[in-house]
C-alpha atoms as a PDB file:
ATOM      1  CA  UNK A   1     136.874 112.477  78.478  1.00  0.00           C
ATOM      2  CA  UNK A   2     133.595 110.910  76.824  1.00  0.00           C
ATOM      3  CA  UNK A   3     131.480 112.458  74.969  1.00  0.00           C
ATOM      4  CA  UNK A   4     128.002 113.035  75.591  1.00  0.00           C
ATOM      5  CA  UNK A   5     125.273 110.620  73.767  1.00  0.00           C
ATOM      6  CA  UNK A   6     121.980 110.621  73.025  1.00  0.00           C
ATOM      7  CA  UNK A   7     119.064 107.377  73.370  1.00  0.00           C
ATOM      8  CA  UNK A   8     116.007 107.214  73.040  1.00  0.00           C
ATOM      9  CA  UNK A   9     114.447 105.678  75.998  1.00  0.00           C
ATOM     10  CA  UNK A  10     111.092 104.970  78.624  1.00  0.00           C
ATOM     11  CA  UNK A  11     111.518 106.552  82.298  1.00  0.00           C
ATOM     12  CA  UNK A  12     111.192 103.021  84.252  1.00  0.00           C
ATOM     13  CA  UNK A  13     111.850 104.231  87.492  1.00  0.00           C
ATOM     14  CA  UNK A  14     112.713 107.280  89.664  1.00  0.00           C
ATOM     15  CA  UNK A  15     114.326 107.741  93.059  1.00  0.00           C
ATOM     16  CA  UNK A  16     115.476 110.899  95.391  1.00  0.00           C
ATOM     17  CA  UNK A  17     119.247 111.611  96.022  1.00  0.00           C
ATOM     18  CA  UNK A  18     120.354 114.568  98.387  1.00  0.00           C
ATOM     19  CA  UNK A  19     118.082 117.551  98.899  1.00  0.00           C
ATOM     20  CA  UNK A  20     117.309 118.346  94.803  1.00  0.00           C
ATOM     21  CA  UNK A  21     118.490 115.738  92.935  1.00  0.00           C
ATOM     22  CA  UNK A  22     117.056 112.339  90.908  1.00  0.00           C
ATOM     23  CA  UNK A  23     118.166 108.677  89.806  1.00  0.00           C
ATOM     24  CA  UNK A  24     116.797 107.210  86.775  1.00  0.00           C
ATOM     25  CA  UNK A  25     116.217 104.060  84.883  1.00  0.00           C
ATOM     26  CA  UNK A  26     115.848 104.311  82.005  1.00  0.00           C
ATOM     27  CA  UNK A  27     115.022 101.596  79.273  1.00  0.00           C
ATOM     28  CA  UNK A  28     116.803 102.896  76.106  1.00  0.00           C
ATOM     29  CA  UNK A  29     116.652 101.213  72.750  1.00  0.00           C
ATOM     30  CA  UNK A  30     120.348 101.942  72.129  1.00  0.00           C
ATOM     31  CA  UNK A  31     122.282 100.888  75.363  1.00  0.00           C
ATOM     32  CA  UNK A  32     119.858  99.034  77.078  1.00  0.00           C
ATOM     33  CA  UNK A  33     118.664  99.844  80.823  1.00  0.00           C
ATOM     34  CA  UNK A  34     120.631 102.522  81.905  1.00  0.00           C
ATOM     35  CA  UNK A  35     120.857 104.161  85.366  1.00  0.00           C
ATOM     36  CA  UNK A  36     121.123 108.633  85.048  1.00  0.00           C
ATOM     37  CA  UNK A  37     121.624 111.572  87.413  1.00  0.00           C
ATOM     38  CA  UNK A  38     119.294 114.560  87.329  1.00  0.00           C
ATOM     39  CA  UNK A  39     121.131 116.920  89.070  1.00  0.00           C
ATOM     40  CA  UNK A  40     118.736 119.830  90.106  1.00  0.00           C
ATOM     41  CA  UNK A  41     115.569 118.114  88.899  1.00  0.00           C
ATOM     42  CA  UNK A  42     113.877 118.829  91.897  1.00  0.00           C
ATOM     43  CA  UNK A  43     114.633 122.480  91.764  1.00  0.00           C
ATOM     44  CA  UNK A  44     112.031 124.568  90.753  1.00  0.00           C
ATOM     45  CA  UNK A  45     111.731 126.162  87.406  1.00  0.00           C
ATOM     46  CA  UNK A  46     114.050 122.995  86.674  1.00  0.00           C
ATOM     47  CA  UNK A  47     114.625 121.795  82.975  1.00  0.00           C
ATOM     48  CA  UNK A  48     114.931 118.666  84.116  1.00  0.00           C
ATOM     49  CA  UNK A  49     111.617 118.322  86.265  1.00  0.00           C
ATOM     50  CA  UNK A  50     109.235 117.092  83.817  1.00  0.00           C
ATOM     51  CA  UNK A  51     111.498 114.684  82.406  1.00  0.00           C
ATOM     52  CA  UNK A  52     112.740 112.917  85.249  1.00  0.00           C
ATOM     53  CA  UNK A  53     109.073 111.486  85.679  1.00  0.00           C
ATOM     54  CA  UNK A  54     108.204 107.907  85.792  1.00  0.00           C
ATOM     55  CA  UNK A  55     106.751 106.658  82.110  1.00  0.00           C
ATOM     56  CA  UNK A  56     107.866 109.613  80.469  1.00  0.00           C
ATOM     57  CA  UNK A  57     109.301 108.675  76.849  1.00  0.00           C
ATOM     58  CA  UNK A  58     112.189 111.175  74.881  1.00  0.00           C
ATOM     59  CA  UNK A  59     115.197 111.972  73.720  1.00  0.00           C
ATOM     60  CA  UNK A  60     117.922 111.492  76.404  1.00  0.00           C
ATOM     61  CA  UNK A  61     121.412 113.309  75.913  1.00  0.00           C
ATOM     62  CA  UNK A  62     123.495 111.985  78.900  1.00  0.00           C
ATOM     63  CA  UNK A  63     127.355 111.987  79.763  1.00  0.00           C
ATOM     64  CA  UNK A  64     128.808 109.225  80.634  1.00  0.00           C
ATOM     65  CA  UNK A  65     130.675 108.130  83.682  1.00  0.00           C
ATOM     66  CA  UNK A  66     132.087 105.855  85.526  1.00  0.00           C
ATOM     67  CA  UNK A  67     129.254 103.283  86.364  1.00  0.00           C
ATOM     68  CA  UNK A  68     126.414 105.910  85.431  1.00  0.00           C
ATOM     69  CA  UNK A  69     125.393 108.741  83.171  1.00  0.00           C
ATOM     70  CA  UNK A  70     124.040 112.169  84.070  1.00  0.00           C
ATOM     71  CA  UNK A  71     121.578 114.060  82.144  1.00  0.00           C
ATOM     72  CA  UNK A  72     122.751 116.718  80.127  1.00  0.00           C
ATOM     73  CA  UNK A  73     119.581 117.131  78.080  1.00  0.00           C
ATOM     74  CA  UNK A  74     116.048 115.714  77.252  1.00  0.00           C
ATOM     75  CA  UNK A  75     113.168 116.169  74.936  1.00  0.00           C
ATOM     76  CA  UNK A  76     110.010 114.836  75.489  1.00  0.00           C
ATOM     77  CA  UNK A  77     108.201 112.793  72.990  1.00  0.00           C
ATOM     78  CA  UNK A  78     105.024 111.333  75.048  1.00  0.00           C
ATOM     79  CA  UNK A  79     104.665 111.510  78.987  1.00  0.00           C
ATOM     80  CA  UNK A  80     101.425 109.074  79.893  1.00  0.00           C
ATOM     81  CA  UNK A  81     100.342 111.472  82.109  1.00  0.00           C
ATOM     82  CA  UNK A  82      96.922 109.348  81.672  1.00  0.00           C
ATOM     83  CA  UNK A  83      98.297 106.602  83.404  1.00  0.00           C
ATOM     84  CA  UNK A  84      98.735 108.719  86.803  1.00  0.00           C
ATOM     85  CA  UNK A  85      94.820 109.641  86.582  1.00  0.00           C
ATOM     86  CA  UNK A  86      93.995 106.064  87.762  1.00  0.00           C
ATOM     87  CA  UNK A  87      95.765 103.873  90.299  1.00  0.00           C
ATOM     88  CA  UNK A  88      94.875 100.605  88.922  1.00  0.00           C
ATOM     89  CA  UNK A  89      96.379 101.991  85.205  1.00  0.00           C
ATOM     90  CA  UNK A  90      99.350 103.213  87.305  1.00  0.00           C
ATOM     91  CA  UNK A  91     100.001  99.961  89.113  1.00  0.00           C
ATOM     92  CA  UNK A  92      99.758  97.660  85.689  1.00  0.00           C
ATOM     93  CA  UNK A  93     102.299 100.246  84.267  1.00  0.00           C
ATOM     94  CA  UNK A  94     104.365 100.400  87.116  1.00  0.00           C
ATOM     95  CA  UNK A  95     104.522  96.463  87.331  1.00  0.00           C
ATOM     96  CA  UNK A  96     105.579  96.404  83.477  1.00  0.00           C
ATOM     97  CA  UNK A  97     108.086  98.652  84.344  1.00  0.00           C
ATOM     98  CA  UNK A  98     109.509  96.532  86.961  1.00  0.00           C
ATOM     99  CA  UNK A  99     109.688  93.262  84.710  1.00  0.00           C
ATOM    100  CA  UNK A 100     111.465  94.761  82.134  1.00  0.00           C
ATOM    101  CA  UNK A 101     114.320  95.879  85.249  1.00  0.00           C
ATOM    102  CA  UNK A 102     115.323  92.248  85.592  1.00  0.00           C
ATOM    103  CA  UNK A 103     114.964  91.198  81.789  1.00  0.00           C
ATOM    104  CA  UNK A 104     117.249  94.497  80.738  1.00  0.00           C
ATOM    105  CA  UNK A 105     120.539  95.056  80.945  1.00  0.00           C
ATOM    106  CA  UNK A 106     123.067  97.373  80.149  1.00  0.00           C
ATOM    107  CA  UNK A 107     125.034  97.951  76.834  1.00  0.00           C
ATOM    108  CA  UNK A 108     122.640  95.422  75.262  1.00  0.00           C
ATOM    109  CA  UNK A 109     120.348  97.122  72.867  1.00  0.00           C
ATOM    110  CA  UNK A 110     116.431  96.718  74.215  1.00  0.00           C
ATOM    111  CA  UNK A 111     114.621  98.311  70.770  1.00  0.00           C
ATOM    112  CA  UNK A 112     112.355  95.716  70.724  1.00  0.00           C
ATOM    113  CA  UNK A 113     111.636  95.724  74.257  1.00  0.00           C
ATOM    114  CA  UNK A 114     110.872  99.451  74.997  1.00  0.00           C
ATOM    115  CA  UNK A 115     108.599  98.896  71.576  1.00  0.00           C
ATOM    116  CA  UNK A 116     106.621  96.264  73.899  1.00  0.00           C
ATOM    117  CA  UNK A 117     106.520  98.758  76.910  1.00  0.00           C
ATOM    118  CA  UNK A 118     105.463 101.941  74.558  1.00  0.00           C
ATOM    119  CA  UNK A 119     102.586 100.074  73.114  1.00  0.00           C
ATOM    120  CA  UNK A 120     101.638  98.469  76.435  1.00  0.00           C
ATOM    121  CA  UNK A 121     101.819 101.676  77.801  1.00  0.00           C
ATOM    122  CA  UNK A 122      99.151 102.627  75.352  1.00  0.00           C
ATOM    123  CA  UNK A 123      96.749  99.790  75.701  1.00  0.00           C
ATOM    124  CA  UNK A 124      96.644 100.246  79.725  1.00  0.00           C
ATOM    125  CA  UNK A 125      95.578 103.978  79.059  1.00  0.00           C
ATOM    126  CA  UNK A 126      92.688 102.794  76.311  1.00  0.00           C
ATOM    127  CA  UNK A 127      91.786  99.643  78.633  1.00  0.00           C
ATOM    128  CA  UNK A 128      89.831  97.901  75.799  1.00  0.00           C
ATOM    129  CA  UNK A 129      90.716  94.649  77.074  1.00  0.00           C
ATOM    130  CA  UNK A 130      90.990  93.736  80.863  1.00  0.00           C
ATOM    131  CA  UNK A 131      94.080  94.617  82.385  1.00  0.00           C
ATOM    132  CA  UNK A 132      94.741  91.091  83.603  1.00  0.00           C
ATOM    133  CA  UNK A 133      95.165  90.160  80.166  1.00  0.00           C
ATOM    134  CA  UNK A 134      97.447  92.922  79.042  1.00  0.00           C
ATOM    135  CA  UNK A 135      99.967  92.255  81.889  1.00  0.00           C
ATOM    136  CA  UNK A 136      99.543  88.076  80.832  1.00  0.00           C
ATOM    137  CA  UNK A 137     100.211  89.078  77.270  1.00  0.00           C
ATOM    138  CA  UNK A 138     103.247  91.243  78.192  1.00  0.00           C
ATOM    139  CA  UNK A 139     104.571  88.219  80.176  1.00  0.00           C
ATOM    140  CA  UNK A 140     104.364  86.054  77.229  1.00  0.00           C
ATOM    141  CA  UNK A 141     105.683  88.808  75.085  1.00  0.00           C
ATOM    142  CA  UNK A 142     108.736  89.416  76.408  1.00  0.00           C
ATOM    143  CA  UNK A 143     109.555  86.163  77.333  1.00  0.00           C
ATOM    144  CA  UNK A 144     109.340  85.459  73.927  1.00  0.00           C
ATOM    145  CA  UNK A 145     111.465  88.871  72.906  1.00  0.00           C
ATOM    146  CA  UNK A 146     114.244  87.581  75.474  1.00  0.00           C
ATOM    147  CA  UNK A 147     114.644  83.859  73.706  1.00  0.00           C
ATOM    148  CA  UNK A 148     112.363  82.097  76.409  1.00  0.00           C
ATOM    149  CA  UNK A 149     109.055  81.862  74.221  1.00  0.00           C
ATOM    150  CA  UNK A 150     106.725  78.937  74.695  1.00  0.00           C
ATOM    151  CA  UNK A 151     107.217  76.494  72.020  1.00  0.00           C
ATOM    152  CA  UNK A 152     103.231  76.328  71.037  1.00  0.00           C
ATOM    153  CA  UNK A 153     102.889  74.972  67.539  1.00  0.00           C
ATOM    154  CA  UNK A 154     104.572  70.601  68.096  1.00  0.00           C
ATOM    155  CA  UNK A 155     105.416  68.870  71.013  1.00  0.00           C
ATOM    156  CA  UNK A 156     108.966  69.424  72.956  1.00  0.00           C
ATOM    157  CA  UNK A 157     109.348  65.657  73.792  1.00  0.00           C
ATOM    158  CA  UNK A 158     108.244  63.846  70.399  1.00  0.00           C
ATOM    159  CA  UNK A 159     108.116  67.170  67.959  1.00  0.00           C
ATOM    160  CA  UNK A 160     104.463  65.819  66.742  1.00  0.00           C
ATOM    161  CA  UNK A 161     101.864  68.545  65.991  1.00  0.00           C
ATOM    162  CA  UNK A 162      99.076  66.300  66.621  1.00  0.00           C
ATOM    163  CA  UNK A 163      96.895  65.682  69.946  1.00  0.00           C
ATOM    164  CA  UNK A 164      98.353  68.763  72.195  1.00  0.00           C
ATOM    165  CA  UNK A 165      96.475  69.339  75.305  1.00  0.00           C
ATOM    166  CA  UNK A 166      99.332  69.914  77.650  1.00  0.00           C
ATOM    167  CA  UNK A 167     101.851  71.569  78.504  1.00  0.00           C
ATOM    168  CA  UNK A 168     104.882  71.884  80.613  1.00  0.00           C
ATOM    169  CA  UNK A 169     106.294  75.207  81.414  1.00  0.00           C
ATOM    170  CA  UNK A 170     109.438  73.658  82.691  1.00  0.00           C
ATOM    171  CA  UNK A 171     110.122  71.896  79.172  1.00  0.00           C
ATOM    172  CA  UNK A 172     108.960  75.091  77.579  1.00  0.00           C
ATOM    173  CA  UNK A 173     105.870  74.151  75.377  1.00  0.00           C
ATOM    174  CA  UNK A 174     103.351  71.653  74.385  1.00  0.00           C
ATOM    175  CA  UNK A 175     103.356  67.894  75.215  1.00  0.00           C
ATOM    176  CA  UNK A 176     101.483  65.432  73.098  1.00  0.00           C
ATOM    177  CA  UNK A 177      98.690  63.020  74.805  1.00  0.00           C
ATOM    178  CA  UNK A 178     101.533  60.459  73.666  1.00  0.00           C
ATOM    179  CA  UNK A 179     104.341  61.139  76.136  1.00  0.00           C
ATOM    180  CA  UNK A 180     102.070  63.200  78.831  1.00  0.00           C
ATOM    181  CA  UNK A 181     102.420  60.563  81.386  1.00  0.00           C
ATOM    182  CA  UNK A 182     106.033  60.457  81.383  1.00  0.00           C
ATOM    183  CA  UNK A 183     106.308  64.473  81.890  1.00  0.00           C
ATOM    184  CA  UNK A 184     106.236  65.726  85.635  1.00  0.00           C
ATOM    185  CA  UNK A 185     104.439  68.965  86.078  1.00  0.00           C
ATOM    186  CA  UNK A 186     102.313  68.860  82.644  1.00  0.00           C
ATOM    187  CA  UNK A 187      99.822  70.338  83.074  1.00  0.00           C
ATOM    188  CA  UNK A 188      95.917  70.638  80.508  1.00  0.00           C
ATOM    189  CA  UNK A 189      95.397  73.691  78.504  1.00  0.00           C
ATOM    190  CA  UNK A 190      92.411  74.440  76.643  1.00  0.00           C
ATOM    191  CA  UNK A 191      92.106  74.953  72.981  1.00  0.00           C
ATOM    192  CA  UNK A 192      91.396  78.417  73.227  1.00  0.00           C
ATOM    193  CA  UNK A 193      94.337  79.665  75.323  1.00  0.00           C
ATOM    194  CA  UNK A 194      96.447  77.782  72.825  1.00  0.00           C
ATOM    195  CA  UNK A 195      94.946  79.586  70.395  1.00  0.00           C
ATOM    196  CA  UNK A 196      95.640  82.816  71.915  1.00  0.00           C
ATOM    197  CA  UNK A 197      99.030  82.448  73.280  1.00  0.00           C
ATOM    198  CA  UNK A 198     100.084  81.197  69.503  1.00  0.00           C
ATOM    199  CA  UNK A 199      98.470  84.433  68.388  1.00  0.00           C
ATOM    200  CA  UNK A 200     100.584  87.012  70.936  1.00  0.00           C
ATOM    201  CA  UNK A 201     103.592  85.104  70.049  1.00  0.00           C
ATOM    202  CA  UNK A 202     103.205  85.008  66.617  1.00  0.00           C
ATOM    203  CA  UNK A 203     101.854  88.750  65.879  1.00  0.00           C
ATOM    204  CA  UNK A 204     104.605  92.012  65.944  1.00  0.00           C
ATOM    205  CA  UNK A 205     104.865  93.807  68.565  1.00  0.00           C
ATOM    206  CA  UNK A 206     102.538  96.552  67.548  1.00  0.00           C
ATOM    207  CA  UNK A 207      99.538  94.072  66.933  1.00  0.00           C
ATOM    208  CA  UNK A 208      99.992  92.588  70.038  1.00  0.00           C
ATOM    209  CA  UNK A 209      97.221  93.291  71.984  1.00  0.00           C
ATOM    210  CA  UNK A 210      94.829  93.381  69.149  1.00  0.00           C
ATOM    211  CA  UNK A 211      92.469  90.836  70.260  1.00  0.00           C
ATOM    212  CA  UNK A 212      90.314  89.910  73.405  1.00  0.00           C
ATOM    213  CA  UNK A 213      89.380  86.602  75.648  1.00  0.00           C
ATOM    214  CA  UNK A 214      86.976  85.367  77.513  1.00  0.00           C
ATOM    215  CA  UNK A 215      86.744  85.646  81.107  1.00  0.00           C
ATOM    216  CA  UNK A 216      87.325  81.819  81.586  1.00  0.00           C
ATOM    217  CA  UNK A 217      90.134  81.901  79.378  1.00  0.00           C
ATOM    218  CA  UNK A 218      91.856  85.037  80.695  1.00  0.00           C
ATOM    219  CA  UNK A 219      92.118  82.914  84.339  1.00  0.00           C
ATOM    220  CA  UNK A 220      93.749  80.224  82.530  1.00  0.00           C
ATOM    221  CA  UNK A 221      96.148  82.571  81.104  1.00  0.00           C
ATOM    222  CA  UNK A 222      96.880  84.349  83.347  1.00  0.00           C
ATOM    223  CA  UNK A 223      98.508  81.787  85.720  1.00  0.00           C
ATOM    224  CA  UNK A 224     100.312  80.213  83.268  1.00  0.00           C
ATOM    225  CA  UNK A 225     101.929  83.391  82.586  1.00  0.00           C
ATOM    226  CA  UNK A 226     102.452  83.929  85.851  1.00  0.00           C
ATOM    227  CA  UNK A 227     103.972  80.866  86.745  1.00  0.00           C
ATOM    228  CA  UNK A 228     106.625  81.172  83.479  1.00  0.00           C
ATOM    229  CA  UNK A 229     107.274  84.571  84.808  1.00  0.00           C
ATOM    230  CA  UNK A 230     108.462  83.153  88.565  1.00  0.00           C
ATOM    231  CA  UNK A 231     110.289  80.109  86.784  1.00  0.00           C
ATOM    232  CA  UNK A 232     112.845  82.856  84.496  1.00  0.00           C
ATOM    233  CA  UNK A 233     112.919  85.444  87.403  1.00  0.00           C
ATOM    234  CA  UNK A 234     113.881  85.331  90.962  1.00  0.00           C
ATOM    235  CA  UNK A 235     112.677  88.597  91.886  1.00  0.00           C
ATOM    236  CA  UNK A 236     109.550  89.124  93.560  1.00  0.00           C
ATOM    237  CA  UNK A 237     107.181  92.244  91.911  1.00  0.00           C
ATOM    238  CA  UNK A 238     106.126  94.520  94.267  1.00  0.00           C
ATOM    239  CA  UNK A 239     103.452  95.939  91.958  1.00  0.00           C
ATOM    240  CA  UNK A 240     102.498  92.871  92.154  1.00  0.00           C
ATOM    241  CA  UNK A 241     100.895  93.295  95.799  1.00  0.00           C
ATOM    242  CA  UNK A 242      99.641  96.571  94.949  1.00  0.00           C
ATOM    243  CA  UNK A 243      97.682  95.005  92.222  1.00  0.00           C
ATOM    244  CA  UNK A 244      96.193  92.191  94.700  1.00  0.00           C
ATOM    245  CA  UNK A 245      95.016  94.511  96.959  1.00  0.00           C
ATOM    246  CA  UNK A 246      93.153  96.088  93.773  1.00  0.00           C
ATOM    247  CA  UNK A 247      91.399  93.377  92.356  1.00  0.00           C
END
């Protein structure tokens, strides 16, 4: 027999089984992304109803099985209810949430990870910045958390930190005016997203998202973050279309 554990962990997903029970994902700093059976959570006067809940963030005491856990016990530490109040807050959340599914994996701690999503969560509920640019700097974040970060600071190709006004996602950072010609897919970037994308990946996680862009600038970043995303993951985001048909 196993004994029962307990992680600390983000709610990244819920789905129905039978008549009154619940699957979860959950994102836990200690084993990674984990997949947990509710039993009865749909029950009423449940104990396990409020924390079976997409977003919610606790203390998760599960036993473990076979290929899953099931949920013995929870406490709560922060739910986001806010981010149900709005769709468009929901559907930024929900997309995060679905990144970090295929970037996570089991048995592999993810502390710095669900750090990322717990203070992402928190900038999409105070929406100081636009929420293009909190999804683009989540992109870049975690990319850079999982060992894919844009070298940003010298060129890959001649390792010169002079005259950078390109670069090639495929090579993974900056190319020099130098060797430009002889890299396929380079493409310009403007001083100011440099600027900004060397600021998200050098700042901790908590700092993040402590700055803001203009408009023009956002656009810019935003595809290139987009288009790393797509090159490192062969899944297609279906937040992703809910957010289309928002903006």
């Amino acid at each position: 027999m196993y004994d029962n554990v307990t992680v600390n962990g983000i709610v990244l997903d819920t789905s129905l089984l039978k008549e009154y029970d619940k699957r979860l994902v959950i994102l836990t700093a200690e084993l990674g992304k984990i997949t947990v059976f509710a039993n009865g959570a749909r029950r009423k006067n449940s104990q396990f109803t409020a924390v079976s809940q997409k977003f919610v963030m606790g203390s998760f005491t599960v036993h473990p099985g076979r290929n899953a856990y099931t949920l013995v016990s929870a406490d709560i530490k922060e739910n986001f209810i806010e981010l149900s109040y709005d769709i468009e807050k929901m559907s930024y959340a929900s997309y995060a949430c679905e990144v970090l599914q295929a970037f996570s994996e089991e048995g592999i701690g993810a502390k710095d990870e669900l750090n990322l999503l717990y203070v992402t969560f928190k900038a999409i509920i105070n929406a100081r910045q636009d929420l293009r640019l909190i999804k683009s700097v989540f992109i870049l974040k975690l990319l850079d958390i999982e060992g894919l970060g844009l070298q940003m600071e010298r060129c890959v190709k001649s390792d010169t930190c002079e005259n950078l006004h390109h670069i090639s996602l495929k090579d993974g950072g900056m190319i020099c005016d130098a060797v430009v010609h002889k890299v396929n897919g380079a493409r310009s970037i403007s001083d100011d997203a440099i600027y900004a994308i060397r600021f998200v990946l050098s700042r901790d996680i908590a700092s993040v998202y402590s700055f803001d862009i203009s408009i023009n600038v956002l656009d810019e970043i935003e595809k290139l973050s987009n288009d790393y995303l797509t090159m490192h993951s062969e899944r297609t985001f279906k937040s992703l279309d809910i957010l289309k048909g928002l903006l």
